[in-house]
C-alpha atoms as a PDB file:
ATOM      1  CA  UNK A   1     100.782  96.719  88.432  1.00  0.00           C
ATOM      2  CA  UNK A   2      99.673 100.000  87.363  1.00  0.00           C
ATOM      3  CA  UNK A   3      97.233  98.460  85.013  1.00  0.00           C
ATOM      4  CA  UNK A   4      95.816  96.613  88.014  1.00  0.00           C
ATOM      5  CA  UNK A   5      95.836 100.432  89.642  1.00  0.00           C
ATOM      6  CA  UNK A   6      93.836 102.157  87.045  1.00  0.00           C
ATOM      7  CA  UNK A   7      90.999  99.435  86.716  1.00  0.00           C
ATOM      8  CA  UNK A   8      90.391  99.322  90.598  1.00  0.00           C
ATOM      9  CA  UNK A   9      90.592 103.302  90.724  1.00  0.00           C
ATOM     10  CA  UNK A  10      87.875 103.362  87.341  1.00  0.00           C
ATOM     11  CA  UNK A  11      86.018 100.386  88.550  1.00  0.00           C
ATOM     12  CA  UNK A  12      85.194 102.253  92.194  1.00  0.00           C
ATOM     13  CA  UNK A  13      84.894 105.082  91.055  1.00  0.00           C
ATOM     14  CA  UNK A  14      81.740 104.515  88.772  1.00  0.00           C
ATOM     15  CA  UNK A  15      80.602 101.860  90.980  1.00  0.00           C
ATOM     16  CA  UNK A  16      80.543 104.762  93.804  1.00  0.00           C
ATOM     17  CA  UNK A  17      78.930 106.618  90.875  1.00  0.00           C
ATOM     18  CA  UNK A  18      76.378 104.469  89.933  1.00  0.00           C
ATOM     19  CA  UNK A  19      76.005 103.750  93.698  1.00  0.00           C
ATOM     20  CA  UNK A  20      75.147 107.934  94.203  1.00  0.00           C
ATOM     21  CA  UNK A  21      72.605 108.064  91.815  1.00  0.00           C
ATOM     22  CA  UNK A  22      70.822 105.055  92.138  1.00  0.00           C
ATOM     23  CA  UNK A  23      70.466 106.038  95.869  1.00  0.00           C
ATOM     24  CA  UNK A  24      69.108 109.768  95.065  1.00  0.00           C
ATOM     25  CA  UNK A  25      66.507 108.016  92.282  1.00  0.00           C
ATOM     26  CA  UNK A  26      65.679 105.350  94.826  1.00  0.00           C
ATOM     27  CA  UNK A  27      64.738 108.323  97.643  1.00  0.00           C
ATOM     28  CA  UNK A  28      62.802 110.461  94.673  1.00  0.00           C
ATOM     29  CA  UNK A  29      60.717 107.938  93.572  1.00  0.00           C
ATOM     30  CA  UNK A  30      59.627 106.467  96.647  1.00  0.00           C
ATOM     31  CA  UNK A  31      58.566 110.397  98.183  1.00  0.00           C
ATOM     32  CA  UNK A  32      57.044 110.575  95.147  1.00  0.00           C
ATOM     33  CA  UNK A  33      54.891 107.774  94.896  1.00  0.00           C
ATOM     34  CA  UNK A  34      54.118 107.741  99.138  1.00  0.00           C
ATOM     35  CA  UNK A  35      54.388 111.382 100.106  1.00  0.00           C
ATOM     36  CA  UNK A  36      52.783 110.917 103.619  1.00  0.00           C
ATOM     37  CA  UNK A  37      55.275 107.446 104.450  1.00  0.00           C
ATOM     38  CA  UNK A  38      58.542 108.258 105.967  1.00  0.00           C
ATOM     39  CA  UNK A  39      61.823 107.170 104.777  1.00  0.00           C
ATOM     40  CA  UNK A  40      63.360 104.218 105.957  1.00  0.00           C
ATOM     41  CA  UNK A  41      67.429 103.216 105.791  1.00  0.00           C
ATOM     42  CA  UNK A  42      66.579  99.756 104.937  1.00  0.00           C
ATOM     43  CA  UNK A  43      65.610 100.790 101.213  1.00  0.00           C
ATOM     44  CA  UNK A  44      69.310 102.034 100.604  1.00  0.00           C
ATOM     45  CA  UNK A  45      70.766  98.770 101.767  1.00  0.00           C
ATOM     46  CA  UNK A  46      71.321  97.864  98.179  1.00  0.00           C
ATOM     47  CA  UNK A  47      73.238 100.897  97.085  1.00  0.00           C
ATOM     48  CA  UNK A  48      75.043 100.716 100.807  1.00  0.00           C
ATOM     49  CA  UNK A  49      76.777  97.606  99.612  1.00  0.00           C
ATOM     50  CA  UNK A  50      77.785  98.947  96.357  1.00  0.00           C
ATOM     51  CA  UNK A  51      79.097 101.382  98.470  1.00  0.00           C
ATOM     52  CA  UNK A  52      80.954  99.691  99.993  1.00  0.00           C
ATOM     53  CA  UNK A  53      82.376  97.531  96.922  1.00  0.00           C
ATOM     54  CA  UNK A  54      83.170 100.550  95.419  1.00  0.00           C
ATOM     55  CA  UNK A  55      85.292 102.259  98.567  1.00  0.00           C
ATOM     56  CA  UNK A  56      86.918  98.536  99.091  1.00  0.00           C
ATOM     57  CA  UNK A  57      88.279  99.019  94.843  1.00  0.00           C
ATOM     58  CA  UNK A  58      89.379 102.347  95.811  1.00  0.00           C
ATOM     59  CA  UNK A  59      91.369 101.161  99.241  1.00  0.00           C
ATOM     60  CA  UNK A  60      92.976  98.215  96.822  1.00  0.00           C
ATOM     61  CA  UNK A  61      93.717 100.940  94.026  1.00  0.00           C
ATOM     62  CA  UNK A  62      95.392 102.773  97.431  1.00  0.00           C
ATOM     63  CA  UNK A  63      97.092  99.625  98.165  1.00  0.00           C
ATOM     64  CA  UNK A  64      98.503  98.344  94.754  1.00  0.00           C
ATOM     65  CA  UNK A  65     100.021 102.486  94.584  1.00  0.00           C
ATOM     66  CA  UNK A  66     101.833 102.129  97.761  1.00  0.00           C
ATOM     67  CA  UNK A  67     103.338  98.924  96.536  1.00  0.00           C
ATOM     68  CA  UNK A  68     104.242 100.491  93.528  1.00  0.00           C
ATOM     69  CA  UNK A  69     106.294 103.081  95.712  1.00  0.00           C
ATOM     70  CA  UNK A  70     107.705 100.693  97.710  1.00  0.00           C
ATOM     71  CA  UNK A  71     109.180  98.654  94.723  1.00  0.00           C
ATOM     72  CA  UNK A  72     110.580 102.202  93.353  1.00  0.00           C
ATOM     73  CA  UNK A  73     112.302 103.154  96.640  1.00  0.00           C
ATOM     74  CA  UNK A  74     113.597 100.035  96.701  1.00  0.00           C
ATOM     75  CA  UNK A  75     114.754 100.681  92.745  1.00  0.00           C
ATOM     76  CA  UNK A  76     116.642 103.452  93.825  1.00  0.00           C
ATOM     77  CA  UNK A  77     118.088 102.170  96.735  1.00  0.00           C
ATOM     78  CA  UNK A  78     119.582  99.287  94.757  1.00  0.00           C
ATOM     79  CA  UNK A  79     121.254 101.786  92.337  1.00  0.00           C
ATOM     80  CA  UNK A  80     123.636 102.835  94.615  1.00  0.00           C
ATOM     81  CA  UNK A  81     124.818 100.135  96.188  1.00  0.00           C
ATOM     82  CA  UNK A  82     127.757  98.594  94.473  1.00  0.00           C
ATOM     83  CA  UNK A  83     127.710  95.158  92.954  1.00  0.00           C
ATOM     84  CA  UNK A  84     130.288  93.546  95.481  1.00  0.00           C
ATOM     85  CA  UNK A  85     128.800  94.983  98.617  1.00  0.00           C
ATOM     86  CA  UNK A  86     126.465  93.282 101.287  1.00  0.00           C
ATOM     87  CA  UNK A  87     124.439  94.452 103.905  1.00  0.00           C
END
């Protein structure tokens, strides 16, 4: 499971990355090449979704860690029970 961690934490993180600078190049080259045309949202809505892919890998990485500390509470809760006893 922590495997599964580490590639959704890696994975988002350069997808949010990748999603940052493609975003800034995006806005510079379109001032550049139409200086007197304003900005519009809609040319980001590409890089939004990778946005949002990426913060949906990081949630999951979020996720998969608080299972992780679930399963070791649960560890340690085990240990000291005794082998004959029920709840």
């Amino acid at each position: 499971m922590k495997i599964r961690k580490y590639i959704y934490l890696v994975l988002g993180i350069i997808i949010i990355v990748i999603d940052l600078l493609s975003a800034y190049f995006i806005y510079d080259d379109f001032k550049t090449q139409f200086p007197t045309v304003s900005f519009d949202i809609s040319f980001l809505i590409f890089p939004l979704l990778f946005l949002i892919v990426g913060l949906a890998l990081l949630f999951g990485a979020y996720r998969v860690q608080q299972k992780i500390n679930r399963k070791n509470r649960q560890v340690l809760e085990n240990a000291f029970t005794e082998p004959g006893d029920k709840h």
